[in-house]
Structure formats: structure tokens, C-alpha cells
Protein backbone atom coordinates (compact mmCIF):
# COMPACT_ATOMS: atom_id res chain seq x y z
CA UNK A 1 0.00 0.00 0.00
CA UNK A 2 1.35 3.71 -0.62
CA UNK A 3 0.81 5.49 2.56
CA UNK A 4 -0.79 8.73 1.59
CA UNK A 5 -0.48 12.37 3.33
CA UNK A 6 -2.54 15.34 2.85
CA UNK A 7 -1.53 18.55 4.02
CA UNK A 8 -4.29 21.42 3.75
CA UNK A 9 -1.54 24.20 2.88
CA UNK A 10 -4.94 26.56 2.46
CA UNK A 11 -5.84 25.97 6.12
CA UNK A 12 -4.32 26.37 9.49
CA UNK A 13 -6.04 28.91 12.19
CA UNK A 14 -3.85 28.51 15.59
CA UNK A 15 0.07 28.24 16.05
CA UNK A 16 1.88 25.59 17.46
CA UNK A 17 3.19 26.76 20.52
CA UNK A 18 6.77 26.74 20.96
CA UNK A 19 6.58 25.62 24.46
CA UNK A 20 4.93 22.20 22.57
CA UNK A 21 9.15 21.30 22.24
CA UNK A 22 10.06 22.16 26.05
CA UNK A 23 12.35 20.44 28.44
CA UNK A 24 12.48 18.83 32.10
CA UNK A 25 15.43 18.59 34.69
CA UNK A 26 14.74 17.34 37.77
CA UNK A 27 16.73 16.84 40.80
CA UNK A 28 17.14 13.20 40.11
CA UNK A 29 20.48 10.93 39.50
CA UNK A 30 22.78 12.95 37.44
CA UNK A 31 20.35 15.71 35.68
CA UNK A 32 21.49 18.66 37.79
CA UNK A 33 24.91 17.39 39.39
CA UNK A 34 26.70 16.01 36.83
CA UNK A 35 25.00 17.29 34.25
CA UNK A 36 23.91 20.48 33.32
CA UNK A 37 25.76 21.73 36.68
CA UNK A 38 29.27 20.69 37.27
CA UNK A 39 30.34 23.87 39.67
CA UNK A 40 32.64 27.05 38.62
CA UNK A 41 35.77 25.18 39.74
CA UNK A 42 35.21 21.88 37.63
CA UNK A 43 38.19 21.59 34.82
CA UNK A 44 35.12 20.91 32.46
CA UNK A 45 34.00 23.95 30.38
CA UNK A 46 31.10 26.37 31.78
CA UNK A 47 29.75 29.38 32.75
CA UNK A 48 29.41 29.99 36.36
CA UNK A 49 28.92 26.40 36.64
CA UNK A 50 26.96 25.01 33.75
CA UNK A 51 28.38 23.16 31.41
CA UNK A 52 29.24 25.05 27.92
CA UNK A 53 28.32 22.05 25.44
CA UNK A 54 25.12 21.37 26.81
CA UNK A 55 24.00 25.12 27.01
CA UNK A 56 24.89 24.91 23.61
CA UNK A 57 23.41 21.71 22.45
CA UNK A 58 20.06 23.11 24.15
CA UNK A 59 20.25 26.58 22.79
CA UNK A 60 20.80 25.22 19.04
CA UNK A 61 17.36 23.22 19.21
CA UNK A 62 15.77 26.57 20.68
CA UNK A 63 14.66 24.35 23.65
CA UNK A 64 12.42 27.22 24.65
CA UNK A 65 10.98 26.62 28.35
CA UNK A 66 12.25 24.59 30.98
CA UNK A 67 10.82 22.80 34.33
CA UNK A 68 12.36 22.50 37.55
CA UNK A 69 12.89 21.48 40.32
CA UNK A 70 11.03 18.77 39.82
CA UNK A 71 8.86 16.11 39.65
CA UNK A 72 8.25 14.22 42.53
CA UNK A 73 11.25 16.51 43.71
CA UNK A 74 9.46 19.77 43.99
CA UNK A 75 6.70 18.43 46.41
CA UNK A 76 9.71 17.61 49.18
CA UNK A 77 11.87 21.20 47.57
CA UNK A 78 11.97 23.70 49.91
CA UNK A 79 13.21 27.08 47.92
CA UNK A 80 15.20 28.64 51.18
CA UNK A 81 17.38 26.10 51.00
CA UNK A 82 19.12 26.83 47.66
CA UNK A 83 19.60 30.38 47.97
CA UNK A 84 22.38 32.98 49.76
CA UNK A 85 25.76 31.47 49.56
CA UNK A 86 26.48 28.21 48.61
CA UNK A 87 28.88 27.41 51.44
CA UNK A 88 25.85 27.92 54.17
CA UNK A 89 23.00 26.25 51.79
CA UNK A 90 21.05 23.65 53.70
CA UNK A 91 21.55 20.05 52.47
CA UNK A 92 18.69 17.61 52.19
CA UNK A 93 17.87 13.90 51.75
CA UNK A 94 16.51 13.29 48.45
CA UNK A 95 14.18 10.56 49.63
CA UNK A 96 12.34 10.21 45.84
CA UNK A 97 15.68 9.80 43.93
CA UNK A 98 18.17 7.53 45.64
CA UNK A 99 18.32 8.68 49.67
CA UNK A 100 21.20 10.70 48.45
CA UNK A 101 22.01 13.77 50.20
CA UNK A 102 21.19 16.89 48.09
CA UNK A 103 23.43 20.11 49.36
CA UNK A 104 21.35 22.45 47.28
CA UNK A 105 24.44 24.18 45.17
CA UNK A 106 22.17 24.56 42.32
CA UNK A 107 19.14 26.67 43.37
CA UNK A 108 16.59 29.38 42.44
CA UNK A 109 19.78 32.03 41.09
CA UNK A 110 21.64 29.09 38.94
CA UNK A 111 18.14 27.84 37.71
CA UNK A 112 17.46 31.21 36.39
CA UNK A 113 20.85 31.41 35.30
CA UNK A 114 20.99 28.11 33.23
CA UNK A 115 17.68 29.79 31.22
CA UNK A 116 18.89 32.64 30.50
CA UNK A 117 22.00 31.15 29.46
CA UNK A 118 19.63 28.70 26.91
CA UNK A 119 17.16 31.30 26.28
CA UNK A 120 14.79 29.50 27.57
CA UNK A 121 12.04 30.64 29.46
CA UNK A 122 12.03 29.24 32.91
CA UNK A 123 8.64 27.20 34.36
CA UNK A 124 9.27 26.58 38.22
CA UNK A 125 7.14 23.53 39.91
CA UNK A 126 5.68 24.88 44.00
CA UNK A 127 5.89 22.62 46.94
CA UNK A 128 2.55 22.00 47.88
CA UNK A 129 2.91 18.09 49.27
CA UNK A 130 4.99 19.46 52.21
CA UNK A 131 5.54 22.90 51.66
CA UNK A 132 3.21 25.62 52.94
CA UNK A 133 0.91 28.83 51.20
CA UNK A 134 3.12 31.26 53.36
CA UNK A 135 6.22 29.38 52.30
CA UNK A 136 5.22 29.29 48.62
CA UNK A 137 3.81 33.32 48.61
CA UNK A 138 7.29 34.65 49.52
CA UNK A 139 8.96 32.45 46.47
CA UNK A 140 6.60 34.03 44.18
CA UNK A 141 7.33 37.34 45.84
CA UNK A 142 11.48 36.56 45.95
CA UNK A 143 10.76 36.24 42.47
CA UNK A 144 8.87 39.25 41.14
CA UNK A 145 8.62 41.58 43.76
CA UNK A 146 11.34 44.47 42.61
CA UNK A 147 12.63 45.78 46.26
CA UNK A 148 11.73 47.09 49.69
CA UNK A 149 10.31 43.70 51.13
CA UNK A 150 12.08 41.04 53.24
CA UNK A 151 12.01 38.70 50.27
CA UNK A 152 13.16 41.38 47.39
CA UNK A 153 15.73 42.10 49.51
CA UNK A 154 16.99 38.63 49.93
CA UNK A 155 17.19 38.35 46.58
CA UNK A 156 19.03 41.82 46.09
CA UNK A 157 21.54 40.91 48.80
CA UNK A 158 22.22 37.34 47.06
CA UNK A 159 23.32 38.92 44.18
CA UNK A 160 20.26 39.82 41.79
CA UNK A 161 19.07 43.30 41.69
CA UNK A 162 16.14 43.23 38.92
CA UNK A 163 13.29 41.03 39.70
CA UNK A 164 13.58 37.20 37.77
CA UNK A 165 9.47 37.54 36.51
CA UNK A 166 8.62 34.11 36.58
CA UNK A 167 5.63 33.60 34.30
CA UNK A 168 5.26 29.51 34.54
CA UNK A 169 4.38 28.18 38.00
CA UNK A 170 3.27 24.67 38.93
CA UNK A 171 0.89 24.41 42.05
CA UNK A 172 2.13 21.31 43.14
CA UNK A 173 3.33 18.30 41.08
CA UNK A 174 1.68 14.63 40.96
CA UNK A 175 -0.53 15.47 44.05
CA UNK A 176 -2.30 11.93 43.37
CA UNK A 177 0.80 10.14 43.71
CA UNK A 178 4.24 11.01 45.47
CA UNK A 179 2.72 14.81 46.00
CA UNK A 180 0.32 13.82 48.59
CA UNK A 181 -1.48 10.64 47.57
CA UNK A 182 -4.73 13.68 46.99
CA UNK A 183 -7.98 12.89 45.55
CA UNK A 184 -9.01 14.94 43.06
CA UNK A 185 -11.47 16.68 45.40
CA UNK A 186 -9.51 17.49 47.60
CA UNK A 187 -6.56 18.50 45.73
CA UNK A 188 -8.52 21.20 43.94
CA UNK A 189 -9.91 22.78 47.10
CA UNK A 190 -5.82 22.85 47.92
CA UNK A 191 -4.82 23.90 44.74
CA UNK A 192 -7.68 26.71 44.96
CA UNK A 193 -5.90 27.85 48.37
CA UNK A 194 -2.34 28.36 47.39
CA UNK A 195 -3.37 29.90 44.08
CA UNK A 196 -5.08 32.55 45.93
CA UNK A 197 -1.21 33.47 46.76
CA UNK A 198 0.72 33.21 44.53
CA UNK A 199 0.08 36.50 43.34
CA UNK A 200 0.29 38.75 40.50
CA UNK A 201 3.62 41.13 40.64
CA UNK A 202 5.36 43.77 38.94
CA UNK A 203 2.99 43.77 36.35
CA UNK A 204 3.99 39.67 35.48
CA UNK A 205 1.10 37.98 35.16
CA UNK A 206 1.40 34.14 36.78
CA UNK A 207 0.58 31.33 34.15
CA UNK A 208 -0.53 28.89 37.00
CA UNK A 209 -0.46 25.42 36.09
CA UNK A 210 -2.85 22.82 38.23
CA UNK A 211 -1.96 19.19 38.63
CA UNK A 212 -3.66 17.27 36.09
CA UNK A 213 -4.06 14.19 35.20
CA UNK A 214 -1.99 10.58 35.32
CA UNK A 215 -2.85 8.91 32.15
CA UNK A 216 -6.13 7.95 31.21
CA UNK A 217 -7.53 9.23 34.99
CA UNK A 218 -11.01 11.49 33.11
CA UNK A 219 -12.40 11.86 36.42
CA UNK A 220 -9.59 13.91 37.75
CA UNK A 221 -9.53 16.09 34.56
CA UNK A 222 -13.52 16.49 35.10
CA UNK A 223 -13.16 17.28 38.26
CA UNK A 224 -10.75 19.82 37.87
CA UNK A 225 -11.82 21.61 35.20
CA UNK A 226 -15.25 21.88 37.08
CA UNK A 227 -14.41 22.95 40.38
CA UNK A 228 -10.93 25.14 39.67
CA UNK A 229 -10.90 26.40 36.11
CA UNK A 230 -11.69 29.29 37.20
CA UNK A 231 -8.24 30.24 38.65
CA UNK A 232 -5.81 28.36 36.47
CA UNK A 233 -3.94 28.67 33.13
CA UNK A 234 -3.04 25.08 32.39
CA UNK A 235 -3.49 21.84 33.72
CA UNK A 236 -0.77 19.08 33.34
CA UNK A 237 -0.91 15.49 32.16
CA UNK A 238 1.73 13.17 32.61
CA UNK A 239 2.11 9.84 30.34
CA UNK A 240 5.02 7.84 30.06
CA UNK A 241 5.46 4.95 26.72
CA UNK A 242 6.63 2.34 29.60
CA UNK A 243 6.16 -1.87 29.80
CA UNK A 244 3.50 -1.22 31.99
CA UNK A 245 1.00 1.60 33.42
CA UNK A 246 1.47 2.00 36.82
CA UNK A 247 5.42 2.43 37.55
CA UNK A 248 4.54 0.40 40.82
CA UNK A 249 5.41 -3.00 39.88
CA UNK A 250 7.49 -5.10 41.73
CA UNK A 251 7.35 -7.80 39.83
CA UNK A 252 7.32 -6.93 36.28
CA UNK A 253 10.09 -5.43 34.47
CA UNK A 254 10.58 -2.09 32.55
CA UNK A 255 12.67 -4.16 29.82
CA UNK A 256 16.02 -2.73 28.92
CA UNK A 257 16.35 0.36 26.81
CA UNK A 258 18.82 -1.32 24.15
CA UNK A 259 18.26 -5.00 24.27
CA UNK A 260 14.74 -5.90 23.28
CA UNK A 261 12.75 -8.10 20.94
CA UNK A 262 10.89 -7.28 17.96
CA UNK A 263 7.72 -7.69 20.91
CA UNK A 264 8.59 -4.41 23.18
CA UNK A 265 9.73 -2.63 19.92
CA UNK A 266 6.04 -2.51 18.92
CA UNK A 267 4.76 -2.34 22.66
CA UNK A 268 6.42 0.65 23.20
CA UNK A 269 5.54 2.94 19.74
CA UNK A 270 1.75 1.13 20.64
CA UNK A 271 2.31 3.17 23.96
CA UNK A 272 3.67 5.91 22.07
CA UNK A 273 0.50 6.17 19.90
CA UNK A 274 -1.99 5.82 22.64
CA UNK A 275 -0.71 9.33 23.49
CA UNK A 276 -3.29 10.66 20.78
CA UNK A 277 -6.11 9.07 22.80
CA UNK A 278 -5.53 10.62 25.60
CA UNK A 279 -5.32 13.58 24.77
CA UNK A 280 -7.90 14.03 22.53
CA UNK A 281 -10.63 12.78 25.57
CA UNK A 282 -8.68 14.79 28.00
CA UNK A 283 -9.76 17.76 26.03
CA UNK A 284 -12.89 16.74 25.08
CA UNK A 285 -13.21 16.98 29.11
CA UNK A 286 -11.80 20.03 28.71
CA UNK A 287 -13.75 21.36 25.96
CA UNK A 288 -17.55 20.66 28.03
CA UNK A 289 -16.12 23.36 30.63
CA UNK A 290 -13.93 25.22 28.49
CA UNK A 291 -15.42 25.96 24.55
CA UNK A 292 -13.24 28.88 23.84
CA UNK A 293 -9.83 26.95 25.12
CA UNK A 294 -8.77 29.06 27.35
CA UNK A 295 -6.90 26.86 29.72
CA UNK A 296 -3.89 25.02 28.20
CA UNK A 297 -3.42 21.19 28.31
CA UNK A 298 0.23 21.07 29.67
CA UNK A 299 2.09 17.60 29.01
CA UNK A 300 4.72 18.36 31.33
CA UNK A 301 6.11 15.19 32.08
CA UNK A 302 5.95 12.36 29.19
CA UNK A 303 8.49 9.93 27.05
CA UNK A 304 10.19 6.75 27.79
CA UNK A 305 11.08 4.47 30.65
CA UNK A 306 12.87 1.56 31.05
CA UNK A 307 15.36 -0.09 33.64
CA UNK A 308 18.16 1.74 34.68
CA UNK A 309 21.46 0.95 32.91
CA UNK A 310 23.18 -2.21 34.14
CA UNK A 311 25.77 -0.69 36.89
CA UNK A 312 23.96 2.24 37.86
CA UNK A 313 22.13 3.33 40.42
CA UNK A 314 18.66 2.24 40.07
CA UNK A 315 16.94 5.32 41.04
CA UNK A 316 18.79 7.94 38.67
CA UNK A 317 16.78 6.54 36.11
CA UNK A 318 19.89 6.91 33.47
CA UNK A 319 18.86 5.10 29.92
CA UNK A 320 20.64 4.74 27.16
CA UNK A 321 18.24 5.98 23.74
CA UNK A 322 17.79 4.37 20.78
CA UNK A 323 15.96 4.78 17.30
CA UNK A 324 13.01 3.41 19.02
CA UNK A 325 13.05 6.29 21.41
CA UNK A 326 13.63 8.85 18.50
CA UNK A 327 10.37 7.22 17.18
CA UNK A 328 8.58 7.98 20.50
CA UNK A 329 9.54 11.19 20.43
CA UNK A 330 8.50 11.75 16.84
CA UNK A 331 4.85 10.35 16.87
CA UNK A 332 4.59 12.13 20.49
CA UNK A 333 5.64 15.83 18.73
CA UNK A 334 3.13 15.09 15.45
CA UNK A 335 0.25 14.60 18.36
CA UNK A 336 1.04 17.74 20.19
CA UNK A 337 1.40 19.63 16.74
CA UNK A 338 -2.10 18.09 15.93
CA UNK A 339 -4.13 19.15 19.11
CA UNK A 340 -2.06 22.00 19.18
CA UNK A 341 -5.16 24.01 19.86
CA UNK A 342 -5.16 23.23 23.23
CA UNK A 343 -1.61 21.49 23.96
CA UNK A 344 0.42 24.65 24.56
CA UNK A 345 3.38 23.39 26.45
CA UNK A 346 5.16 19.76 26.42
CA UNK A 347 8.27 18.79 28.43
CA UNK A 348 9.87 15.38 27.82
CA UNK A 349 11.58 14.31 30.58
CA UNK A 350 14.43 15.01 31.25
CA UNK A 351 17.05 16.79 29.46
CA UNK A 352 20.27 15.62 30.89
CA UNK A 353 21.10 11.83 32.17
CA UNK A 354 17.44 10.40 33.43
CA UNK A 355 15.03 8.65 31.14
CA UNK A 356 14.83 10.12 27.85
CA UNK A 357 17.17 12.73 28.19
CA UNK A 358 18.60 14.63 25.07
CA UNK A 359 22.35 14.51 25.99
CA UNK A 360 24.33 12.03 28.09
CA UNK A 361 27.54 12.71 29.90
CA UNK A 362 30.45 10.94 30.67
CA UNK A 363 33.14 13.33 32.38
CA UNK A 364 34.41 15.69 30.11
CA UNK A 365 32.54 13.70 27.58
CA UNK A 366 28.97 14.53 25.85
CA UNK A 367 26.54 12.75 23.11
CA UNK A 368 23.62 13.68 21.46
CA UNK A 369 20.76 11.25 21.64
CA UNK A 370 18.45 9.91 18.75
CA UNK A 371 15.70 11.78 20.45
CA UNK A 372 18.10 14.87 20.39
CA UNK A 373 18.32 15.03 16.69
CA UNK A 374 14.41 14.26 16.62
CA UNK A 375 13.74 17.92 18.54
CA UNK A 376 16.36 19.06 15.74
CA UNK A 377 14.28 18.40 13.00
CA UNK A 378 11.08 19.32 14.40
CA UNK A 379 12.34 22.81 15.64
CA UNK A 380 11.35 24.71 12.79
CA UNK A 381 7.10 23.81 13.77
CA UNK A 382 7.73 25.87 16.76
CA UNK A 383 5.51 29.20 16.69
CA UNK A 384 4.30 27.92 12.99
CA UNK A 385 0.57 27.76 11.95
CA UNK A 386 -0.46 24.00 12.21
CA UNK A 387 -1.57 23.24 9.20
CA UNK A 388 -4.47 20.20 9.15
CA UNK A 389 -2.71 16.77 7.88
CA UNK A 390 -4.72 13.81 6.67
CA UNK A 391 -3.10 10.38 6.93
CA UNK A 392 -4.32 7.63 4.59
CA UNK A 393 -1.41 4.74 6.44
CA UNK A 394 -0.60 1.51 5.81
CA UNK A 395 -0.92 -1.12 9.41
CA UNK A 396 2.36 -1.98 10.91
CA UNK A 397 1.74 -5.29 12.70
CA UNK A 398 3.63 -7.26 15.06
CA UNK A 399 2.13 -10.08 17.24
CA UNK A 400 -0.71 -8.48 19.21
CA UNK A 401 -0.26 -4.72 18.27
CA UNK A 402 -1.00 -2.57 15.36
CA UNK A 403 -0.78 0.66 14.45
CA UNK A 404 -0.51 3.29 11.61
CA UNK A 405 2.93 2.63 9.49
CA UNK A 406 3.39 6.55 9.16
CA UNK A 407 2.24 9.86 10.93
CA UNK A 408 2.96 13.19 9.85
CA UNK A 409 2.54 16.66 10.98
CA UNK A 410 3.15 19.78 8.82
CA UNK A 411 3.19 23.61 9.70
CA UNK A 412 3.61 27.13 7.72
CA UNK A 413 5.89 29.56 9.11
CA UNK A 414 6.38 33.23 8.92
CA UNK A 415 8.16 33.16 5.80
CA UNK A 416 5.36 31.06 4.28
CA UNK A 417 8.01 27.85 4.10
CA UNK A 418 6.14 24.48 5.64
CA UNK A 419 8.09 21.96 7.39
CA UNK A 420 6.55 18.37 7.09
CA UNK A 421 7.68 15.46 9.87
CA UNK A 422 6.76 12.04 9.35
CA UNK A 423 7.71 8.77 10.28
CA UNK A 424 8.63 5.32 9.24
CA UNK A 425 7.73 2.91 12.49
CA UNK A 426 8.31 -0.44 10.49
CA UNK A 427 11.42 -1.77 11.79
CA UNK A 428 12.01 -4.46 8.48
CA UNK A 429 10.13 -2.99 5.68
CA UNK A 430 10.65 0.74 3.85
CA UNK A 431 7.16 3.34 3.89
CA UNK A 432 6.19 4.41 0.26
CA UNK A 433 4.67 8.02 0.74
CA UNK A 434 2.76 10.42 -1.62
CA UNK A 435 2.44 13.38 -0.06
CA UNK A 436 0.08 16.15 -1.17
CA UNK A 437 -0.10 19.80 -0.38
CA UNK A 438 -3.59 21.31 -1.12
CA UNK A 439 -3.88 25.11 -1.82
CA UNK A 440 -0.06 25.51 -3.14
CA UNK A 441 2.77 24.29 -5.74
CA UNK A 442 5.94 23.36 -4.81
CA UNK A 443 8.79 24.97 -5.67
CA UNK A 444 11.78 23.64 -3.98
CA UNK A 445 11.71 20.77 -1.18
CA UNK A 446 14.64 20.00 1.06
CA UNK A 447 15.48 17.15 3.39
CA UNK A 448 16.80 15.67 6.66
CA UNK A 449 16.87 11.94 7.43
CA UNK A 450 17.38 10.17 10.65
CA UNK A 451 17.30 6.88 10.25
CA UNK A 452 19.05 3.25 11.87
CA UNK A 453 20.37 -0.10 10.55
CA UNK A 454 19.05 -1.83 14.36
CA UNK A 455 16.18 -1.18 16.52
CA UNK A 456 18.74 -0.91 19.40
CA UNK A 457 21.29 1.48 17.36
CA UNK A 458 22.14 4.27 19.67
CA UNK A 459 24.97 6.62 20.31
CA UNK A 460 27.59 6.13 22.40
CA UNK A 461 30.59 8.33 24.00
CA UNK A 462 32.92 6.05 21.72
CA UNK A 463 31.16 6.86 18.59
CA UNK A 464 28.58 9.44 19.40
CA UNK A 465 27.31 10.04 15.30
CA UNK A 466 25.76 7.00 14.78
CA UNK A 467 22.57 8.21 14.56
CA UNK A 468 22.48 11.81 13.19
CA UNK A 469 20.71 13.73 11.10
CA UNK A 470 21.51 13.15 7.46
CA UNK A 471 20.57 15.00 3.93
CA UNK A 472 17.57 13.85 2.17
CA UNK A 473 17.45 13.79 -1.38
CA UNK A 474 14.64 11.27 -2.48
CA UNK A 475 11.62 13.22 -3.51
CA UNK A 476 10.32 13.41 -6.49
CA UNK A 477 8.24 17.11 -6.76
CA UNK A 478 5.19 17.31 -9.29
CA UNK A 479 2.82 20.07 -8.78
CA UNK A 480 1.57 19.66 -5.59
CA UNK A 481 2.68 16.21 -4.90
CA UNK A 482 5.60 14.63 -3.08
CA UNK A 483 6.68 11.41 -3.83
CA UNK A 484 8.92 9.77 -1.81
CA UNK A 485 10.26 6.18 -0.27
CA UNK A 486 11.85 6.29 3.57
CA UNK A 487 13.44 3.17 5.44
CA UNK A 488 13.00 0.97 7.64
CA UNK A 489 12.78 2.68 11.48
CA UNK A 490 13.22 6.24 10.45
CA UNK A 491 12.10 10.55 11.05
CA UNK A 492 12.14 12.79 8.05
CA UNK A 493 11.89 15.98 7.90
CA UNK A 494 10.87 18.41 4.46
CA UNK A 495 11.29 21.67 3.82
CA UNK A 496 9.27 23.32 1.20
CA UNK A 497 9.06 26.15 -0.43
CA UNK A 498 5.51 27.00 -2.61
């Protein structure tokens, strides 16, 4: 069968927000020590203590909002603790992430710090498992507030004059889990209470983001959106493409990240696809108490999870990536582009070191991941106008699971160029594609391949290119039709100019 993809070039009424190709780092195994922060005195290269080749890495893919400090994390963070000089910082047991002790080097300044050296804007996650309203008021107020208040102050006299304007704030993280076991009930009567403090100031406006959803949990959504809409901006989902649902198992296993049948190959993408389900009734829940879209569905947390690397410790959740995570990460992005509408901010998790990260260190040493170069080819959506795609796809079968061979999204930007990303999820046999753009004629079309010999192919810090982006010159333009062929297990990305 030729797999068949329609792209309404005549169409497209909303953007896809840029925030749709954010980032995570959490205070877990090596994200923030050891990774993005290695200290001012390390022999490795940075800027007041972050490292120089990731800041790079991250600013080259326009990674364009970040969340910290966590995560399970942020409901056990308490923000007093990281601030004023690091020699007198408070440590702290990191009971979530290992029972290491966390001495709270990197804190509110050095977060701030790391964004602005990105360019990315920063999204903060509040305490509210064990923290307090008070306690959570004067971060807001450490924040924004310019001067002449205890908290301005403290941030004046630790070293930062101009107020940091946060915009993105998380009122609590995973309150139905490892934030506070909540119901849903009850956790929006909380979340109503602290959100009544974290107030508006210096003229910044708060984007406050509830704790939403785990997975296909409709009642909490409901619940949520009926009782607290009123006072939010965004309410976040979390889904992970993982062996199993829960994350609690003792018994079962999350299967290894690069040695895995044919079975978990098509498993996980399965996962990977059920994304679209969700979110599509999550905001039809949405839609009932919210027509006009107003309030954002934020899919802070999502991406892949398997065991820990043999040798390492089991709660820093540090996985090596593969092609099979690069094709996670592309049918994940062409969902978000697609209900773009009202998915305005995504953060895979997490950037450095723990589960799906984009870069993994070694030392001095640094590599790119598959899902890395994935973000690289899908940067140019960000801020485009979505443009409606209709897929016409071949099955890809394997044993108990099927799914669509191919899925594609495709926006316009500024310059009237449109970028389409598709995929190949057939790990044996290559994806025939016509590909036709309604309302324009092609002019010139461009391409980038990523593509792998092995489901388990994956970069390492002895050969860290080989997966990488790659030139891709085999379309055939006629009109307003693409024709093209892509392999086995692989992301393109077109450029075209009409």
C-alpha cells in the first residue's frame, strides 16, 4: 500500500506553541549534578557552573521553556534552601531519587541562570505536598517583587538586583501520587488555596499550572476543570510509553532500553501512539467546561522508561536511547502539533542523564541522543501555523499490536516555508509516501533523514554520530505532490518552499 499524506496548505487557524518542544530537569540521578551543573571550579567547560556544550546543544534546538525542580522533587523542595551562599545552603535527603544527600548548590539564582544562558524561558514547579501557602507566597514574591520587602531584599543581597518575573508556576506536582497521595477533590480545594497566593507582581502575570491528570484518569480532569478552572492557566498530564501503566510494579520489568525483541519494539511505539487518545478525551473533558480553550493542556512530564542501565544506580533513572526512542519522540511531537489548539506546552523528561534525556555525559565527555536530533528536526514547527494533515497509512503489525505505518505533521511559518515530519515505524520494511499539499505548488523541497540499521542502534561516547541527522534527497516534486520512499525505522523531515 502507498501510505498517503494530505496537508491542507490553504488551512491552518492557531500556532503551534513553541513551548509544545520544552524540556524537564529534575533533581534526580545525574540531571542537575553532573550534568547540566558541574560547579565554577570543575576543569570541564562552563559558565558559572553550567556546562558550555550542553547550554549549547540546548540553545541550538531553541529548547524554549524549561521545568524544575522537579517532579516528585518539587513536592519535598523547599526554595530557602538553595539560595544565599552556597557554602551555608542547607543540604537535604533526596528521599524520591536515591536517599542521596542533596546540598542544594544549584538553586533558584543558577536555575534562572541556566535559562537565560539557553534562552529559555524558565517554568518553576511549588511545593505543595509538604511545603506551605506562606512558604510558597514569599517564592513568588522573591521572584517578582522588585525591592523594599524582606524577600526582594533577599534576593538583592544574594546577588540579583532586577526582579527574575517568573511567568510559569506549577501548584504542586503529581498530588495523586508522590505529592500527597490527593484525591481529586480534595486537591482542587488545595490547589484553589495556594493559588489565591501566589500573586500577581510587577505587572507579570502568573501562568498557573494545576496538577492534572496521570494517564487515562477522566475523572480527575472532570473534576478539575469543574471545580478550579476558574483560577488556572493550564493543567498538566503526565504519560510515560513504559512496559507497563502504573510504575509500581514489583514484579514486572521495565525491559532494557537497548536489548529488546521485535515484541517491546512494537509495545512501546503502541504506547507511544496511545498518546493521541488521551489527549484528545482529555480535552474533550476540557472542551464541556472550556469551549473557547482558554486553559492550556500542559504535558509536562511524558516519554520513555525503562530499567536503569546495568551498573547504575537504580533510582537515577539513566537510559541509554535508541531509534526506538527517536520514534517515541517523533509520533509524540506530530500529536502535540495536531491538538495543538489546546496542547500549549510539552516537556519530555528530562534533558540531561534520566530517562529520555537529550544529551548524556560521561566526564568531560557529551553525546547527542536519537531523540536529540528528533527535537532538531522538528524545531522549525515551533511558533508555525499548524496546518491540518490527513493520513491515509498503511498497518504496521507485530504479534498483538498494530498501528498506523506513518504519521505526519506539517506547519507554515512566517516566511510562508512548511516543514513536514513524518515517520517510518516499520522496523524491516521501507514506507512508500505520496504526499500532497492542497492550496499551493511546490517549488523547492529539502530534506533531513534520521534513520538506523538496528532497533537498538544508539549513540555512544565512543562513537557518538551514529545516529544523526543526514541529507535527504529522495523526492520526487510534481505540482503539488511529493513522492517519496523512507526506510525501515526512520524521522524525516521536508522543507518546502511553494
Amino acid at each position: 500500500m502507498v501510505n498517503k499524506i494530505i496537508v491542507h496548505a490553504e488551512s491552518g487557524d492557531h500556532r503551534i506553541d513553541k513551548n509544545i518542544y520544552g524540556h524537564f530537569a529534575e533533581h534526580l540521578g545525574r540531571c542537575i549534578y553532573d550534568g547540566v551543573w558541574v560547579g565554577e571550579e570543575s576543569d570541564i567547560p562552563n559558565v558559572r557552573g553550567m556546562r558550555t556544550d550542553i547550554v549549547k546543544a540546548l540553545k541550538h534546538i531553541k529548547a524554549p521553556v524549561l521545568r524544575w525542580p522537579g517532579g516528585c522533587f518539587a513536592d519535598e523542595y523547599h526554595w530557602k534552601d538553595g539560595v544565599g551562599s552556597r557554602e551555608e545552603r542547607r543540604p537535604m535527603v533526596n528521599s524520591n531519587w536515591g536517599g542521596v544527600v542533596e546540598d542544594n548548590q544549584f538553586g533558584t539564582h543558577e536555575f534562572f541562570d541556566l535559562c537565560e544562558q539557553i534562552g529559555a524561558e524558565p517554568y518553576i514547579c511549588g511545593n505543595v505536598g509538604s511545603g506551605t501557602v506562606h512558604e510558597m507566597q514569599e517564592w513568588i514574591e522573591y521572584m517578582n517583587w522588585p525591592d523594599s520587602t524582606p524577600m526582594s531584599e533577599m534576593r538583592i543581597k544574594n546577588g540579583r538586583k532586577e526582579p527574575f518575573n517568573i511567568k510559569y508556576f506549577g501548584i504542586g506536582n503529581e498530588n495523586w501520587g508522590c505529592g500527597g497521595r490527593m484525591s481529586p477533590e480534595f486537591y482542587a480545594s488545595v490547589y484553589k488555596r495556594y493559588n489565591t497566593f501566589v500573586r500577581n507582581y510587577n505587572g507579570q502575570k502568573v501562568f498557573r499550572i494545576a496538577c492534572g491528570p496521570k494517564n487515562d484518569d477522566y475523572h480527575w480532569t472532570d473534576v478539575m476543570m469543574r471545580d478550579a478552572k476558574c483560577c488556572m492557566d493550564g493543567l498538566a498530564l503526565h504519560y510515560y510509553s513504559r512496559m507497563f501503566s502504573s510504575g509500581e510494579s514489583t514484579t514486572e520489568k521495565r525491559g532494557s532500553a537497548t536489548d529488546f525483541p521485535e515484541s517491546e519494539w512494537a509495545l512501546i511505539l503502541r504506547k507511544a501512539h496511545n498518546t493521541e487518545e488521551l489527549v484528545h478525551r482529555h480535552s474533550a473533558i476540557m472542551d464541556r467546561y472550556d469551549p473557547e480553550k482558554r486553559v492550556a493542556l500542559i504535558v509536562d512530564e511524558w516519554g520513555t522508561w525503562f530499567e536503569a542501565e546495568p551498573g547504575t544506580h537504580p533510582r537515577f533513572l539513566y537510559q541509554q536511547n535508541t531509534m526506538r526512542d527517536a520514534l517515541v519522540a517523533s509520533i509524540s511531537l506530530n500529536i502535540f502539533n495536531k491538538y495543538s489548539d489546546r496542547v500549549r506546552m510539552a516537556n519530555i523528561a528530562q534533558t540531561v542523564n534520566v530517562l529520555q534525556a537529550m544529551v548524556l555525559t560521561d566526564g568531560p565527555r557529551m553525546v547527542l541522543t536519537p531523540t536529540y536530533h528528533v527535537f532538531d528536526l522538528y524545531r522549525g514547527h515551533q511558533d508555525a501555523t499548524c496546518l491540518p494533515v490527513h493520513t491515509e497509512a498503511d498497518q504496521y503489525n507485530h504479534g498483538e499490536y498494530s498501528m498506523d505505518k506513518v504519521s505526519a505533521s506539517a506547519s507554515r511559518a512566517d516566511d510562508g516555508s512548511i516543514l513536514v515530519t513524518m515517520n517510518n515505524v516499520d522496523p524491516i520494511k521501507p514506507a512508500e509516501i505520496r504526499t500532497v499539499l492542497r492550496g499551493t505548488r511546490i517549488k523547492n523541497v529539502s530534506g533531513r533523514i534520521l534513520s538506523g540499521s538496528s532497533m537498538n542502534l544508539h549513540n555512544t561516547f565512543e562513537e557518538p554520530n551514529r545516529l544523526s541527522p543526514q541529507s535527504f534527497s529522495g523526492v520526487k516534486a510534481e505540482n503539488d505532490e511529493l513522492k517519496l520512499t523512507i526506510p525501515p525505522m526512520s524521522v524525516v523531515a521536508l522543507r518546502i518552499e511553494s
